[in-house]
Structures are given as C-alpha cells and as structure tokens.
C-alpha atoms as a PDB file:
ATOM      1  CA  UNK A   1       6.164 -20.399   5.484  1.00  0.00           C
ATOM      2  CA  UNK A   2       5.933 -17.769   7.873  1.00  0.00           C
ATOM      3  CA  UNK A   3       9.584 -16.359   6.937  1.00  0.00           C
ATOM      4  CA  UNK A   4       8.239 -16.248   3.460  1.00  0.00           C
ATOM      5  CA  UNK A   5       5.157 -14.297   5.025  1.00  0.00           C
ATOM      6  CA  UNK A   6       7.265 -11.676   7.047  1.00  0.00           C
ATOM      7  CA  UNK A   7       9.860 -11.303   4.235  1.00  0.00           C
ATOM      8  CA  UNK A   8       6.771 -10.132   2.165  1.00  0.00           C
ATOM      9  CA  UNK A   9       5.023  -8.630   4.637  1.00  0.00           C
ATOM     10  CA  UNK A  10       8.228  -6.108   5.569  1.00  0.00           C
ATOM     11  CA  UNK A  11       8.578  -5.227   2.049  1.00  0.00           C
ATOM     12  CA  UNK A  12       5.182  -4.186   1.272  1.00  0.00           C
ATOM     13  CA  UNK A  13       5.506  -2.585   4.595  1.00  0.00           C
ATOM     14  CA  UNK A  14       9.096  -0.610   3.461  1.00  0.00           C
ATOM     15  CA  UNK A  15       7.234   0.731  -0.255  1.00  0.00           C
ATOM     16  CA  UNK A  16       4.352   2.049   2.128  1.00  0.00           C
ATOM     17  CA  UNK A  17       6.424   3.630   3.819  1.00  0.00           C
ATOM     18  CA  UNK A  18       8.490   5.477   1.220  1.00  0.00           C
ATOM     19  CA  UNK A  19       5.148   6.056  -0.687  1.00  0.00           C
ATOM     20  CA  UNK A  20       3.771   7.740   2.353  1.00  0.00           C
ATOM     21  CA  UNK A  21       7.275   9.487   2.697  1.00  0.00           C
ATOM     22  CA  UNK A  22       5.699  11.000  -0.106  1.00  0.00           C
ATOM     23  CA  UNK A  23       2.124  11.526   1.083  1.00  0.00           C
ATOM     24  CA  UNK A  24       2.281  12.982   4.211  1.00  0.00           C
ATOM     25  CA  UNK A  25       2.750  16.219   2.096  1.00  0.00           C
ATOM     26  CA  UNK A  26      -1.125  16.690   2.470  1.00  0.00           C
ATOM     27  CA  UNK A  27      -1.096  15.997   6.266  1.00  0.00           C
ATOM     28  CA  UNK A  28      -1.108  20.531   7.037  1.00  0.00           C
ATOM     29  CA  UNK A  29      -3.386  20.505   4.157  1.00  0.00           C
ATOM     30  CA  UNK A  30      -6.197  18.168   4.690  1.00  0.00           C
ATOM     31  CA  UNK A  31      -8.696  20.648   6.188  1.00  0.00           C
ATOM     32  CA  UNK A  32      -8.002  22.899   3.280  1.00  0.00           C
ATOM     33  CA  UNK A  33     -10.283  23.564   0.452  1.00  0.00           C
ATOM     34  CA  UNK A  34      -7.359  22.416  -1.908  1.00  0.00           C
ATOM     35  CA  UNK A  35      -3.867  21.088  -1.514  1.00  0.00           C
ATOM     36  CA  UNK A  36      -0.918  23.367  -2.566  1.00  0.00           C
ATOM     37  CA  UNK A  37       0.557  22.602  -5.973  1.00  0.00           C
ATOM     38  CA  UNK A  38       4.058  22.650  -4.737  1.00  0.00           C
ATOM     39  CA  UNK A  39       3.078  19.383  -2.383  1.00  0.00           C
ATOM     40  CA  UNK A  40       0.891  17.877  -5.434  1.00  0.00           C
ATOM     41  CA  UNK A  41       3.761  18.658  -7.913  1.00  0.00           C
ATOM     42  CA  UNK A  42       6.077  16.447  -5.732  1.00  0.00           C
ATOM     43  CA  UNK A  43       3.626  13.769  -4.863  1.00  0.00           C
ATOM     44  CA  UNK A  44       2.074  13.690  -8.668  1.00  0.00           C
ATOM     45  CA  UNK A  45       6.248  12.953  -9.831  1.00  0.00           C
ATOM     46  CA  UNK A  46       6.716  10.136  -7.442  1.00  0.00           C
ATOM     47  CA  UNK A  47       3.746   8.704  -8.350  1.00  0.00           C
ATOM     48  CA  UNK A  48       4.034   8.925 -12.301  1.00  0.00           C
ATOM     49  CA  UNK A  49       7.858   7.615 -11.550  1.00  0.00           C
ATOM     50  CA  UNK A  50       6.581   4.489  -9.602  1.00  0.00           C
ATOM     51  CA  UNK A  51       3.291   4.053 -11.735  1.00  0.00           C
ATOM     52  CA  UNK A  52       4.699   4.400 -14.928  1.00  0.00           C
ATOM     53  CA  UNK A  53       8.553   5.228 -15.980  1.00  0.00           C
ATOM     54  CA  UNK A  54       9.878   2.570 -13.678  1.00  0.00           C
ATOM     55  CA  UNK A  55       8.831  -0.476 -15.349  1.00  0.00           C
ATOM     56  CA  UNK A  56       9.808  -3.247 -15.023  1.00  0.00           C
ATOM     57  CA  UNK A  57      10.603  -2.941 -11.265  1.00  0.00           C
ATOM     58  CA  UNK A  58       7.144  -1.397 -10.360  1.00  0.00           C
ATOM     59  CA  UNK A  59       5.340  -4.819 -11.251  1.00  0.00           C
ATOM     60  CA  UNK A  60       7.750  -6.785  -7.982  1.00  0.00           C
ATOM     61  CA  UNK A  61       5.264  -5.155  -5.592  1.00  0.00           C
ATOM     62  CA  UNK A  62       2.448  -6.825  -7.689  1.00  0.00           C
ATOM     63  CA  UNK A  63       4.405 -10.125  -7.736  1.00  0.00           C
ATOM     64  CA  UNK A  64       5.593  -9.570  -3.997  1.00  0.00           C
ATOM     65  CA  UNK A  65       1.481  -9.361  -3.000  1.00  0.00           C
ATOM     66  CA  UNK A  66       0.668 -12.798  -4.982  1.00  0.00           C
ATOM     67  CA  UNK A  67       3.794 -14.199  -3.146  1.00  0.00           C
ATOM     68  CA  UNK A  68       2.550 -13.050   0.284  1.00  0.00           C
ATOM     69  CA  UNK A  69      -1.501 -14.340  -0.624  1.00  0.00           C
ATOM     70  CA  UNK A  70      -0.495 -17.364  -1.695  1.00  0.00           C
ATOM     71  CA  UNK A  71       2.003 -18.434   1.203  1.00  0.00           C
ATOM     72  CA  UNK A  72      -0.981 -16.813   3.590  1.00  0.00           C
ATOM     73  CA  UNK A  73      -3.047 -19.505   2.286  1.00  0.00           C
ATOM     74  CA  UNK A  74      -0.828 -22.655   2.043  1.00  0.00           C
ATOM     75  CA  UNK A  75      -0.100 -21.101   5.929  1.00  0.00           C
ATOM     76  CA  UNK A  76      -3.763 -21.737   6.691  1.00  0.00           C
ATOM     77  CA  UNK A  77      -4.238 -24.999   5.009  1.00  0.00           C
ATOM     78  CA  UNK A  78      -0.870 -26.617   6.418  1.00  0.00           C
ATOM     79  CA  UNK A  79      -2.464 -25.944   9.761  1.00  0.00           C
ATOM     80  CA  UNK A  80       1.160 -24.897  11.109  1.00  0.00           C
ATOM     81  CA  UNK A  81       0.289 -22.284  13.370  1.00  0.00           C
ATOM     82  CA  UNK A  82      -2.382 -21.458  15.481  1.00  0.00           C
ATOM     83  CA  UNK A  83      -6.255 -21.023  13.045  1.00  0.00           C
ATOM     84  CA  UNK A  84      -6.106 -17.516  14.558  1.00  0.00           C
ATOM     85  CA  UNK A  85      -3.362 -16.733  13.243  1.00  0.00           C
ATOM     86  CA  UNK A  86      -4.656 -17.101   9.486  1.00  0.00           C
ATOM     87  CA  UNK A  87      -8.135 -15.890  10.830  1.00  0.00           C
ATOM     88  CA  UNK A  88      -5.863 -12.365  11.047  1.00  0.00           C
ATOM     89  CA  UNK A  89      -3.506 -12.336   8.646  1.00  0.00           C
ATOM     90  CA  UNK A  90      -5.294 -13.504   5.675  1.00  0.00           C
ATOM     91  CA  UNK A  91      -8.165 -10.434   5.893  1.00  0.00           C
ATOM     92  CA  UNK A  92      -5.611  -7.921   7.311  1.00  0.00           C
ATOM     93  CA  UNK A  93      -3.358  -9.050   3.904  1.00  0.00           C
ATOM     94  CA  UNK A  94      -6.713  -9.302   1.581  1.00  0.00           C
ATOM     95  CA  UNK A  95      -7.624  -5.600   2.789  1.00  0.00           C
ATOM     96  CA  UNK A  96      -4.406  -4.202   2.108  1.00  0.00           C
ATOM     97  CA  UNK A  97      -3.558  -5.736  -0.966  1.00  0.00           C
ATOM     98  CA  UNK A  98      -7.460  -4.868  -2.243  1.00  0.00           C
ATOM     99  CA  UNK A  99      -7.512  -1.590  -1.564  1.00  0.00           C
ATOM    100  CA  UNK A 100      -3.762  -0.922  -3.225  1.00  0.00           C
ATOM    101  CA  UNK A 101      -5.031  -2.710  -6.308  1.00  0.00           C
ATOM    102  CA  UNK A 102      -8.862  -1.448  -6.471  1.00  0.00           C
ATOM    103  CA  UNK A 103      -8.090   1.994  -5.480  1.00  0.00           C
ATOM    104  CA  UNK A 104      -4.740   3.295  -5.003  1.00  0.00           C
ATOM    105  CA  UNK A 105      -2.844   1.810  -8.021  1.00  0.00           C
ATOM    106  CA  UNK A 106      -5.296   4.054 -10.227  1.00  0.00           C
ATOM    107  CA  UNK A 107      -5.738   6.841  -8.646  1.00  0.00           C
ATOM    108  CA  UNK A 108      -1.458   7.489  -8.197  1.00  0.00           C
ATOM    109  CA  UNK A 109      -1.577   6.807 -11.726  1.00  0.00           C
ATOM    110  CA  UNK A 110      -3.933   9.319 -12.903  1.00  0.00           C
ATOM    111  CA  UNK A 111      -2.318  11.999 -10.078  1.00  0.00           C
ATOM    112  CA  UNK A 112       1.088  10.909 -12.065  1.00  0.00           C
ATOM    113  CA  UNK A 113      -0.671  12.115 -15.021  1.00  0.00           C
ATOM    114  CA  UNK A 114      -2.159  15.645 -14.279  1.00  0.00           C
ATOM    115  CA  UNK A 115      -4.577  15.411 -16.348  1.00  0.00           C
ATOM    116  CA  UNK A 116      -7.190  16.448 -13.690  1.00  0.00           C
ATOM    117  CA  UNK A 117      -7.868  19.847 -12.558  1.00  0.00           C
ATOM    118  CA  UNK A 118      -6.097  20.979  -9.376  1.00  0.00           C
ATOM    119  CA  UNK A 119      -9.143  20.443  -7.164  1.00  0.00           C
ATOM    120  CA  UNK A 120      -9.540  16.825  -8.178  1.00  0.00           C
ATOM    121  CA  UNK A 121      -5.690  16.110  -8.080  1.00  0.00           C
ATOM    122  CA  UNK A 122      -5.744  17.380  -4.065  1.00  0.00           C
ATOM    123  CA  UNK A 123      -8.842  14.941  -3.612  1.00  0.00           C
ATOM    124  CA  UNK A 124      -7.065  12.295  -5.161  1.00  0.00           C
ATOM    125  CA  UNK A 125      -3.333  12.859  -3.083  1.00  0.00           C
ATOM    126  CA  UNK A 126      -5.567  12.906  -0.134  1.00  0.00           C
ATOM    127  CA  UNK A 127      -6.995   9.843  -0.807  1.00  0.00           C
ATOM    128  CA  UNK A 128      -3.736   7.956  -1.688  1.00  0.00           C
ATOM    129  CA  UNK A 129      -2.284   9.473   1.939  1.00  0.00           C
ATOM    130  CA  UNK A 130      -5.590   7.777   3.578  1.00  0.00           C
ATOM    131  CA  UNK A 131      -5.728   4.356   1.871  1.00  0.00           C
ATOM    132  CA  UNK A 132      -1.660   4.315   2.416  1.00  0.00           C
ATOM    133  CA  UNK A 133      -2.332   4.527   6.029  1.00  0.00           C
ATOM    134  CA  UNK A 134      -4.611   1.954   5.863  1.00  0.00           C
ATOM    135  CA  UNK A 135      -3.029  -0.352   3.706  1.00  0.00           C
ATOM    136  CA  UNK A 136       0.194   0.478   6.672  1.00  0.00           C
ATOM    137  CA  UNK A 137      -1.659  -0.462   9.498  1.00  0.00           C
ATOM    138  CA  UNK A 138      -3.011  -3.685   8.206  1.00  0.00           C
ATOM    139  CA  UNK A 139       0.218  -4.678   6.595  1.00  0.00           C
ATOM    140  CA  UNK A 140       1.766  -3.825  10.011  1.00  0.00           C
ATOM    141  CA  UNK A 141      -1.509  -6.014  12.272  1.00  0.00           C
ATOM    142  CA  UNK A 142      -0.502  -9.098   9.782  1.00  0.00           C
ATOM    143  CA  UNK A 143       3.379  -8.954  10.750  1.00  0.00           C
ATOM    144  CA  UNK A 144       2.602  -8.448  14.166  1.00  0.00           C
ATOM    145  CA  UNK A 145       0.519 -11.486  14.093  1.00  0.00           C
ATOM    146  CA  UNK A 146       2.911 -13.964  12.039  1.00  0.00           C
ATOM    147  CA  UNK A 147       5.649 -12.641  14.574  1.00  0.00           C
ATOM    148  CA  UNK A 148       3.377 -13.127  17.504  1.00  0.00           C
ATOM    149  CA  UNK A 149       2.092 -16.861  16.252  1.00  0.00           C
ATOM    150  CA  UNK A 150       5.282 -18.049  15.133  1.00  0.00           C
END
C-alpha cells in the first residue's frame, strides 16, 4: 500500500509543482496593490487550460486524490505500519486535497475566466500561489512520512 501511497503522493506533488511553476509569477508582486497583467495573463491561461480545455485529462488529478485517500485509509486500518504514520499522513493528505478542492479548483477556474476585474483577479492568483504552497508542503510532510515509516 505504501507504493500506491508514494506513487500518488509524487504525482500530486509533480502538478503542484508545475502549477506553482506558474504561480510564483506573483512572488515580486505580493506587497503590491495589484499584480501586473502580463503575470495574470500567463497565470489566468494555464489555469483556464488545466481547468477547462484539457478535459478529460484534468479529472486524473481528481481520480489520483481518491486513489491516494482511499489507500491512506486501508493503510491505517491494515495496521501495516507504525499508527503514527497514518496519524500524519491521513490529515497532511485530507488538508491538501481539501483545500485544492474547496478553494483552489474554483478560484483557478474563475482566474481562467477573466471575468473579474483586475484587482480581484491579482487577489485571486495570489491566493492560488498561497494555497499551492500549502497544499506542497503537506503533500511533501505525507511522502516524507510514508518514506520514513516504510
């Protein structure tokens, strides 16, 4: 189970990281009163590309985070590693995978759109580029741990 967990687990880590490949376009910018539109303009494509135009491959994240929440549990109920173990991995996992649902999934959808006035389009690439790290360093805590327990 826990090759099924780190399989996942690096994957979700490897679309973080290209998303944030993407994000850290706000890093100069995030004392600023506003992002520039050049670095929205490139983040607000990637996002309406991965949100929306690259269906059906866009939804193998979504069926990559079930995967990876369902073998975190079986983990814990199989009792084949250590209870601490689970006691990490399974918040660290729920955290990520909540906030990218609850939060991010919408918001780089409505960037991708542009619908929003400029002001409200930097607030929302700023918050992707926050929740991304996030979502990194407890993807990267519950590989760490399987690696570390296993």
């Amino acid at each position: 189970m826990s090759e099924i967990i780190a399989a996942a687990a690096g994957f979700l880590i490897a679309v973080l990281w290209f998303d944030l490949m993407f994000d850290v376009q706000v890093l100069p910018h995030r004392r600023s009163a506003e992002v520039p539109q050049t670095a929205v303009e490139s983040i607000s494509a990637y996002y309406r590309r991965v949100t929306t135009t690259a269906s059906p491959m866009g939804r193998l994240v979504g069926l990559v985070m079930v995967v990876l929440l369902a073998a975190l549990v079986v983990q814990a109920v199989s009792g084949d590693l250590p209870l601490l173990v689970s006691a990490v991995s399974i918040p660290t996992g729920l955290l990520a995978i909540g906030l990218a649902i609850l939060r991010v999934f919408g918001r780089a959808r409505r960037l991708g759109s542009r619908k929003d006035p400029s002001a409200v389009q930097s607030e929302l690439a700023l918050s992707i580029f926050r929740d991304h790290l996030i979502c990194l360093a407890a993807m990267t805590i519950l590989l760490a741990t399987q690696l570390i327990g296993a």
